[in-house]
Protein backbone atom coordinates (compact mmCIF):
# COMPACT_ATOMS: atom_id res chain seq x y z
CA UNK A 1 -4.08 226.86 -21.88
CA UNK A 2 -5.69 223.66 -20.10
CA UNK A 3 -8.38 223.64 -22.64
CA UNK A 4 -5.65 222.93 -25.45
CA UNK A 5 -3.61 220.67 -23.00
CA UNK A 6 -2.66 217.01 -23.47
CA UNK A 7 -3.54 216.59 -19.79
CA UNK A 8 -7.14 217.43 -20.42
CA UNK A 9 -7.33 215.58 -24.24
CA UNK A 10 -5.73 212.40 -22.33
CA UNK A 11 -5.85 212.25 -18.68
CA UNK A 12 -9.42 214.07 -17.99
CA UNK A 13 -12.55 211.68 -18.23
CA UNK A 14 -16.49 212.85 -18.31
CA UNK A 15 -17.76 209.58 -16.79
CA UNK A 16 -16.18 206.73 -15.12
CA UNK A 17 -17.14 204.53 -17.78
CA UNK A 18 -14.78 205.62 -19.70
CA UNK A 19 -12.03 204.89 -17.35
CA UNK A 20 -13.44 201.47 -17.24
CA UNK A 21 -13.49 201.08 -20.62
CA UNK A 22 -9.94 201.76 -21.23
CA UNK A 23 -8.91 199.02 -18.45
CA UNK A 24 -11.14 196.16 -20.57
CA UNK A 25 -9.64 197.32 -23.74
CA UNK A 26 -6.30 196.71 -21.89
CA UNK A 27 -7.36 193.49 -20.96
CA UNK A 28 -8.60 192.38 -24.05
CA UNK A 29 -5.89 193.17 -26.09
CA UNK A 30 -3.32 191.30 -23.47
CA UNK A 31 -5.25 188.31 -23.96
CA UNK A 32 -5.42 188.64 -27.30
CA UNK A 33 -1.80 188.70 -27.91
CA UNK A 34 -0.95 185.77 -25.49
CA UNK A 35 -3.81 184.01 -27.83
CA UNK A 36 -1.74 185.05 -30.42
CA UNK A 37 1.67 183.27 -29.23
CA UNK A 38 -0.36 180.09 -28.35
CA UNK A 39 0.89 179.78 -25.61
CA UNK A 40 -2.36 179.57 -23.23
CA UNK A 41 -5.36 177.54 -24.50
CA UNK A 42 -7.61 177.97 -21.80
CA UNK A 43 -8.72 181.48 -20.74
CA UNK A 44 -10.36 180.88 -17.74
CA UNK A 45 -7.70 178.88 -16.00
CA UNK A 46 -4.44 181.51 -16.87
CA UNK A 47 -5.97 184.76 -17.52
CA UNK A 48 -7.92 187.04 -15.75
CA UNK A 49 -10.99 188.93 -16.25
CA UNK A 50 -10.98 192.95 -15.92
CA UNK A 51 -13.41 193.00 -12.68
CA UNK A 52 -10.33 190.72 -11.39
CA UNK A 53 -7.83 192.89 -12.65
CA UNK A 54 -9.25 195.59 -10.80
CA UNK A 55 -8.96 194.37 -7.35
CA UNK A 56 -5.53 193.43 -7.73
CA UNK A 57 -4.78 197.09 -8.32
CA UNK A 58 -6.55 197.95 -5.93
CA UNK A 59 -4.88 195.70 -3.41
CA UNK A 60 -1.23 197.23 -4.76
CA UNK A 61 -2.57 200.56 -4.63
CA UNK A 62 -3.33 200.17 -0.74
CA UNK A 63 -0.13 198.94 -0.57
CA UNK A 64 1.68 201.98 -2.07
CA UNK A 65 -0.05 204.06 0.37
CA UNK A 66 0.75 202.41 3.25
CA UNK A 67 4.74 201.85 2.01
CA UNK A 68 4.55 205.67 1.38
CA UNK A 69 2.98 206.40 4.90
CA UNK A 70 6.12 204.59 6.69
CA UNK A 71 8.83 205.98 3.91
CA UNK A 72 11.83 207.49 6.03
CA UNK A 73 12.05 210.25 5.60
CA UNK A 74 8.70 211.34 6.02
CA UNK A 75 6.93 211.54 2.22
CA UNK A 76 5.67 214.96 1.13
CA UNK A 77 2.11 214.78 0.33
CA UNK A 78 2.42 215.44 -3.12
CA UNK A 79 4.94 212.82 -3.83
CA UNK A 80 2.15 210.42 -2.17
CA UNK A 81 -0.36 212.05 -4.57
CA UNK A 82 1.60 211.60 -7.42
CA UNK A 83 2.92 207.81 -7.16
CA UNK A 84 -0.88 206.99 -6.46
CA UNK A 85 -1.72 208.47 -9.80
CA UNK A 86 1.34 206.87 -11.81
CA UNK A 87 0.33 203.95 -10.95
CA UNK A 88 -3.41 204.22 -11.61
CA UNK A 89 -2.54 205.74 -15.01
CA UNK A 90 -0.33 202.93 -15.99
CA UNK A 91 -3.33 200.41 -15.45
CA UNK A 92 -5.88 201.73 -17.67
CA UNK A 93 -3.56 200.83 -20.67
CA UNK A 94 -1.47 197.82 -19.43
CA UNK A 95 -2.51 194.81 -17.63
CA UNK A 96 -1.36 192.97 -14.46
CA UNK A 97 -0.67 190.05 -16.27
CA UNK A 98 2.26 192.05 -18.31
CA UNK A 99 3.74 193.91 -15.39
CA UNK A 100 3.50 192.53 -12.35
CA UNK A 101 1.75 195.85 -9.48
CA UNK A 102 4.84 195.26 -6.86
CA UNK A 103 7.07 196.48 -9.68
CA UNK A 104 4.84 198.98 -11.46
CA UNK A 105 3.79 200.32 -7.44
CA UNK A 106 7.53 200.81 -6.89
CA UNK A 107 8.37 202.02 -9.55
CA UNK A 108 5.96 204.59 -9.36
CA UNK A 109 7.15 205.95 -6.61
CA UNK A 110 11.03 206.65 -6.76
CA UNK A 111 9.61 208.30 -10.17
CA UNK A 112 7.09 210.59 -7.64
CA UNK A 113 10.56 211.15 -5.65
CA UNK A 114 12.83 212.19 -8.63
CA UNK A 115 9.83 214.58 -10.42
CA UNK A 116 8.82 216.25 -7.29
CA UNK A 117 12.18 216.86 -5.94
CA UNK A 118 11.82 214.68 -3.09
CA UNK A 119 16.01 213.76 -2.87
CA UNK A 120 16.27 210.11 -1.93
CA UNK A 121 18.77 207.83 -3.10
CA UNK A 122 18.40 204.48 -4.75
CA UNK A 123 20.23 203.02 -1.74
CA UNK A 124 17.82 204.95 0.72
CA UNK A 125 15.18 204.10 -1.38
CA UNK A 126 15.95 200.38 -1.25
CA UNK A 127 16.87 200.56 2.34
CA UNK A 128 12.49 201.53 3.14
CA UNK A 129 11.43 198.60 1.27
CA UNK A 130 11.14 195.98 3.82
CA UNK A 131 13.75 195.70 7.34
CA UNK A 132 15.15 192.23 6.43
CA UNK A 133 17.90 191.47 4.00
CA UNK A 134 16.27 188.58 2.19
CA UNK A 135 14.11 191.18 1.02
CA UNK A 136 16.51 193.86 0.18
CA UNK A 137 18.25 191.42 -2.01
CA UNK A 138 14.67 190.72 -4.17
CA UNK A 139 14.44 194.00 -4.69
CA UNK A 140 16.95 195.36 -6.94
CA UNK A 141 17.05 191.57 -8.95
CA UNK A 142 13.03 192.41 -9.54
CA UNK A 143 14.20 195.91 -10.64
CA UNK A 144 16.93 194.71 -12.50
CA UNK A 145 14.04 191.88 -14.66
CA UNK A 146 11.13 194.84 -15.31
């Protein structure tokens, strides 16, 4: 059955190359449609490289962990598991440029919540992002752009 399975024709690579690969293609083709619009003449100045790219996921990813590690209620494991691959998934065929991570990362995760069966409300969900109001407010306005 997993030999005929979309998971292993789309989501299972040999070599890591591959996976890098798919992130530049990503890139490129981001840049190519803002080149497209005209609406950025110089490359280097507005948009960013893959390597660069990289490290800002990277940075977001850290940061889903650790929201995920101070979630109340605790966070099953697999919930954790699965928001960290949502979110690395989603970046090998979009860019940071198009969706900003702090969205995407969020996002991510109430989706790990609602597919593993991990009951938390929006309100409850909203309530973990940061302690202060000022922040609480962002939140569902950034939710409300993406």
């Amino acid at each position: 059955m997993y030999h005929n399975s979309t998971q292993r024709k789309h989501w299972t690579f040999a070599k890591e190359d591959e996976i890098t690969k798919l992130r530049i293609e990503a890139n490129k083709k981001f840049k190519s449609r803002v080149l497209s619009s005209g609406k950025v003449v110089d490359l280097h100045t507005f948009l960013l490289e893959s390597h660069e790219e990289l490290k800002i996921c990277r940075y977001y990813e850290k940061r889903l962990l650790e929201f995920c590690a101070v979630f109340k209620p605790t966070m099953p494991k697999s919930v954790v598991g699965t928001a960290s691959m949502y979110f690395k998934r989603f970046y090998m065929n979009n860019s940071v440029m198009e969706y900003h991570p702090r969205i995407i990362m969020l996002t991510c995760a109430y989706l790990a919540c609602k597919v593993d069966e991990f009951n938390v409300s929006s309100i409850q969900f909203v309530g973990n992002l940061r302690d202060s109001p000022s922040a609480q407010e962002k939140t569902p306005e950034q939710i409300g752009r993406a």
